[in-house]
N, C-alpha and C. Protein backbone atom coordinates (compact mmCIF):
# COMPACT_ATOMS: atom_id res chain seq x y z
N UNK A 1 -8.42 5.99 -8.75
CA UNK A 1 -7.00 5.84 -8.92
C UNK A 1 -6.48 7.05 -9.70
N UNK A 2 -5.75 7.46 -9.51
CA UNK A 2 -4.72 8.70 -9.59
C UNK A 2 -4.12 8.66 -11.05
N UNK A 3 -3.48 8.84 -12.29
CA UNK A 3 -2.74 8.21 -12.98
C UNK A 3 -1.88 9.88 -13.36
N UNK A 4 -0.76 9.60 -14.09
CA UNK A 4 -0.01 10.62 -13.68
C UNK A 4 0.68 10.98 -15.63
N UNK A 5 0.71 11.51 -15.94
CA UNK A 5 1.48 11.99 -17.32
C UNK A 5 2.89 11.87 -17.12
N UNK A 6 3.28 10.55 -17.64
CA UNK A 6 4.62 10.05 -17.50
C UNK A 6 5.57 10.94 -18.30
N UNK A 7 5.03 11.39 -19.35
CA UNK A 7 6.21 12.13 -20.24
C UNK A 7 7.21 10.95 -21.09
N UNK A 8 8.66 11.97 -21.41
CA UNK A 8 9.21 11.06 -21.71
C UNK A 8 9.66 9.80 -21.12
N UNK A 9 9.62 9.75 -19.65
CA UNK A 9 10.42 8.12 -19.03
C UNK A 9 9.15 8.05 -17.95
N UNK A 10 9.76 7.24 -17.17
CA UNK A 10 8.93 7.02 -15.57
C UNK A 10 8.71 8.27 -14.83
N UNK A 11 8.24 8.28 -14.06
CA UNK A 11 7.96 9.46 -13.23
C UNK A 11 8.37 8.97 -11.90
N UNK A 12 8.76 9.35 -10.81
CA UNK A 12 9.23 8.85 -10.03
C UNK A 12 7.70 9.40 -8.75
N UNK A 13 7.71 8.69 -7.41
CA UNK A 13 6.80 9.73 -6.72
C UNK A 13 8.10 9.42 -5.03
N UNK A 14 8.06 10.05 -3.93
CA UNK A 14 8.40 10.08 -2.65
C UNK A 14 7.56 9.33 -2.01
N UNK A 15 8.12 8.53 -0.89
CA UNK A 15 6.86 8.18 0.21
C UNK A 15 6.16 9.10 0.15
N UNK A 16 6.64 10.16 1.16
CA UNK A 16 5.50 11.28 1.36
C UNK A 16 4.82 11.52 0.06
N UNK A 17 4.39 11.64 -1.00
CA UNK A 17 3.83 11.50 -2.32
C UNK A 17 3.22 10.71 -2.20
N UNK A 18 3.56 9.40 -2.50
CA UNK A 18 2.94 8.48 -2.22
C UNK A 18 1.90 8.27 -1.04
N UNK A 19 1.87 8.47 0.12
CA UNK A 19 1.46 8.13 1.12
C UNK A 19 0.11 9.16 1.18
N UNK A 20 0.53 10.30 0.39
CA UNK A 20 -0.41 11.64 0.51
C UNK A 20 -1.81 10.56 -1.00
N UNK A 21 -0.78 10.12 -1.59
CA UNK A 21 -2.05 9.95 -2.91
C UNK A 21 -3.02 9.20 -2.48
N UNK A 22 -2.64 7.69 -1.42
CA UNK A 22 -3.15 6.70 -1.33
C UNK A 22 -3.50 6.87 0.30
N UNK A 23 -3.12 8.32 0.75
CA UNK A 23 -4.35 8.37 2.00
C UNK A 23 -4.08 7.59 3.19
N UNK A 24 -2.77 7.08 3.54
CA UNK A 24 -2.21 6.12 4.55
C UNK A 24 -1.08 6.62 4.97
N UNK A 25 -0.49 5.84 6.09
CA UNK A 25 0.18 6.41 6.92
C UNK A 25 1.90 5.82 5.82
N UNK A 26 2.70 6.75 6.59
CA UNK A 26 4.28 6.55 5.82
C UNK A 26 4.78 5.43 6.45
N UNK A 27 4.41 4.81 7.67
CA UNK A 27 5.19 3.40 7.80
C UNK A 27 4.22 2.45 7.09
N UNK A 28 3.03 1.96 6.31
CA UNK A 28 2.56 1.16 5.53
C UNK A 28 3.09 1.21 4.39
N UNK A 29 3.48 2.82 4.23
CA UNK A 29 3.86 2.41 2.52
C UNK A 29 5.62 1.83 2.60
N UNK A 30 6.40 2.25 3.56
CA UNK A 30 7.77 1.89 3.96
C UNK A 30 7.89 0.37 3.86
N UNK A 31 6.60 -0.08 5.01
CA UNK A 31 6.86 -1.55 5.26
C UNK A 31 6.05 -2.23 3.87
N UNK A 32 5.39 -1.79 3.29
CA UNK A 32 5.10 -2.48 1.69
C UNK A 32 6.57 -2.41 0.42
N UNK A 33 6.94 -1.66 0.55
CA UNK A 33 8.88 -1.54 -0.08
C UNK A 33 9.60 -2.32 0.51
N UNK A 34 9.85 -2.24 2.08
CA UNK A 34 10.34 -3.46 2.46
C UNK A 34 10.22 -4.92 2.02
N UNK A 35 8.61 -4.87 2.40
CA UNK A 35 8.20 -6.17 2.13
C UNK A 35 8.36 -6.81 0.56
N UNK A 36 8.50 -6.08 -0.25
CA UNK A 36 8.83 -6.43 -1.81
C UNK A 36 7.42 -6.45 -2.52
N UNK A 37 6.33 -6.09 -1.60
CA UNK A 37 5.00 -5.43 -2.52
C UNK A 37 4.75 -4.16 -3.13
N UNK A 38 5.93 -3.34 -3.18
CA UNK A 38 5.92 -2.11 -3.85
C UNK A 38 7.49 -1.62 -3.89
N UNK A 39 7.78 -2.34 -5.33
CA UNK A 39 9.57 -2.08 -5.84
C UNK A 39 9.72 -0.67 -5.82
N UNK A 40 11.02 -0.30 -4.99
CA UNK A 40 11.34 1.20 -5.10
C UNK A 40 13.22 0.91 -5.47
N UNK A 41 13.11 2.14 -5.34
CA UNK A 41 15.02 2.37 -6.10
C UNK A 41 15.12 3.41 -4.35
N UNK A 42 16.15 3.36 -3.86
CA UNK A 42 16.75 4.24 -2.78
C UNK A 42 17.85 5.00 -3.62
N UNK A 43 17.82 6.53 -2.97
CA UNK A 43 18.98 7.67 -3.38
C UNK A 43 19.39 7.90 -2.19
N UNK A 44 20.44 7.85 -1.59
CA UNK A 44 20.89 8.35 -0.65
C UNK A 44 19.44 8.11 0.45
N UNK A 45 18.96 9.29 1.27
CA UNK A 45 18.14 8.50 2.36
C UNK A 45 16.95 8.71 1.61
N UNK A 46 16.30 8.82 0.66
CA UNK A 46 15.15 9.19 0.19
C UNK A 46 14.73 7.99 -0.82
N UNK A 47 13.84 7.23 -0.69
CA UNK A 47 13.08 6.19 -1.27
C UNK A 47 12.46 6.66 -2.79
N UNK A 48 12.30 6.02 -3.22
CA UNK A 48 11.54 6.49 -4.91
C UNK A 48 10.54 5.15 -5.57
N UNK A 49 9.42 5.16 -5.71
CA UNK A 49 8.55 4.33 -6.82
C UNK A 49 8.31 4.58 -7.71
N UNK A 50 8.27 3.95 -8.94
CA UNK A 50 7.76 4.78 -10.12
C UNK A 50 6.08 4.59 -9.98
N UNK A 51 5.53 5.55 -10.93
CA UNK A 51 3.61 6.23 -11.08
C UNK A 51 3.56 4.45 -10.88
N UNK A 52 4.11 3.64 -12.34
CA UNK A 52 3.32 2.80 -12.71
C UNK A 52 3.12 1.36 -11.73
N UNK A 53 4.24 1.47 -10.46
CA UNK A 53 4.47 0.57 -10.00
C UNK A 53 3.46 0.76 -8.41
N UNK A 54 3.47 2.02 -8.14
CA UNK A 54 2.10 2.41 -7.05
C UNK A 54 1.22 2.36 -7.76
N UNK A 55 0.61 2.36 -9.06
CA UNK A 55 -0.63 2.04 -9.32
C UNK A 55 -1.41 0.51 -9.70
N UNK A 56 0.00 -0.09 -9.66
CA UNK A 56 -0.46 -1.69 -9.76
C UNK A 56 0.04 -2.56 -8.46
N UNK A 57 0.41 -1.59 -7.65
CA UNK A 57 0.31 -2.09 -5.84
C UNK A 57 -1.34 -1.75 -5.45
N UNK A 58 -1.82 -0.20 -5.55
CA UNK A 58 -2.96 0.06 -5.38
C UNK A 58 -4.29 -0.91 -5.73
N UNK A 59 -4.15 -1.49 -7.17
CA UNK A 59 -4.74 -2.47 -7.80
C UNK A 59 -4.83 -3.74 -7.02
N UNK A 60 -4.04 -4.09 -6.64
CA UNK A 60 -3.85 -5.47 -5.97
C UNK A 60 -4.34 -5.16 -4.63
N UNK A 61 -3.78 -3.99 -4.02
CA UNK A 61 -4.34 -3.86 -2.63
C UNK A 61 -5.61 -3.64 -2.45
N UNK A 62 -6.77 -2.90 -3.79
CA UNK A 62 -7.70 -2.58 -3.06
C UNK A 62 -8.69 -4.11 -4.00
N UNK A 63 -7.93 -4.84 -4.77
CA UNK A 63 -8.50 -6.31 -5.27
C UNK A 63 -8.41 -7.64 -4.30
N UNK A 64 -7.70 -7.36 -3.01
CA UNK A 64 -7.35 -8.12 -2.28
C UNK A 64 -8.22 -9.04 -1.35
N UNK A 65 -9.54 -10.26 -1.30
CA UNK A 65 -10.12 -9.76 -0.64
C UNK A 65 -10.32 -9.90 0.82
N UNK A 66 -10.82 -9.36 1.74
CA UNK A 66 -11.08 -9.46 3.25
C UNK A 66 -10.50 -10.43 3.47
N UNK A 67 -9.77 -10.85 4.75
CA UNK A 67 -9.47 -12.00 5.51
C UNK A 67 -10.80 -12.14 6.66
N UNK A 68 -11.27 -13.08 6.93
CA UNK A 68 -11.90 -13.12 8.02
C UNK A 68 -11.14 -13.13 9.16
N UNK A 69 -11.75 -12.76 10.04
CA UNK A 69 -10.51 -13.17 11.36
C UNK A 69 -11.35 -14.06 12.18
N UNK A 70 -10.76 -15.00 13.24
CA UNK A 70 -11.52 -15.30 14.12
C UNK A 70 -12.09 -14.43 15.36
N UNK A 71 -12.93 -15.06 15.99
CA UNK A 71 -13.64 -13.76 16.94
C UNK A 71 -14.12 -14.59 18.05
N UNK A 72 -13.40 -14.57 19.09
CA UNK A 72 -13.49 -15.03 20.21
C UNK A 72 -15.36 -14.89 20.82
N UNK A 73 -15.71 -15.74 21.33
CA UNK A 73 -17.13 -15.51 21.66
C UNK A 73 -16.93 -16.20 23.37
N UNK A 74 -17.23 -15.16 24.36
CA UNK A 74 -17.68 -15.84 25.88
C UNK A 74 -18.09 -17.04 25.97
N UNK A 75 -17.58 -17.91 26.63
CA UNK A 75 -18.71 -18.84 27.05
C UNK A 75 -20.11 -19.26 27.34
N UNK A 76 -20.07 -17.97 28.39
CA UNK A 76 -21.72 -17.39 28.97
C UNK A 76 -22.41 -16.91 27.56
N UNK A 77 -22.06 -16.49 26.62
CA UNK A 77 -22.58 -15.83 25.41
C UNK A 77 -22.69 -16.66 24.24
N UNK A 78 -22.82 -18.07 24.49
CA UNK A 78 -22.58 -19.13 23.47
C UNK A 78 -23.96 -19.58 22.83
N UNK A 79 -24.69 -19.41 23.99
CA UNK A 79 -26.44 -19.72 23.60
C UNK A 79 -26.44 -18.47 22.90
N UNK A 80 -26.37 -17.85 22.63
CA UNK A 80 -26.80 -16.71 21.57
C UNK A 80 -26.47 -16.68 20.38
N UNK A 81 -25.59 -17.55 19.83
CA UNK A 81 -24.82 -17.00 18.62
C UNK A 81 -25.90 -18.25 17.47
């Protein structure tokens, strides 16, 4: 995890910032702001998070754990499993 020298206030980062730190594409981190799992402030068309608020999305996301999914199995392939 990344952590950043806040200085005197918050530090702000960009999607693109963001998206570059945490190695994923710019519509995951968009649709996580949307979704209200990563609070941002909007300026005109440009999005903003503060350091401390991508690093306790990061936290949760990489504490999250696995979903299983279901997994369809053939019929013909049923004696095997």
């Amino acid at each position: 995890m990344a952590t950043y020298d806040t200085g005197s206030g918050p530090r702000w980062l960009t999607v693109n910032q963001i998206r570059k730190q945490q190695r994923m594409g710019r519509e995951t981190v968009v649709a996580a702001m949307l979704n209200g799992e990563l609070p941002y402030e909007q300026r005109g068309r440009i999005r903003y998070a503060r350091v401390t608020d991508v690093e306790a999305w990061e936290e949760r996301r990489l504490r999250k754990p696995p979903t299983a999914r279901p997994v369809y199995i053939h019929p013909d392939l049923l004696e095997f499993v």
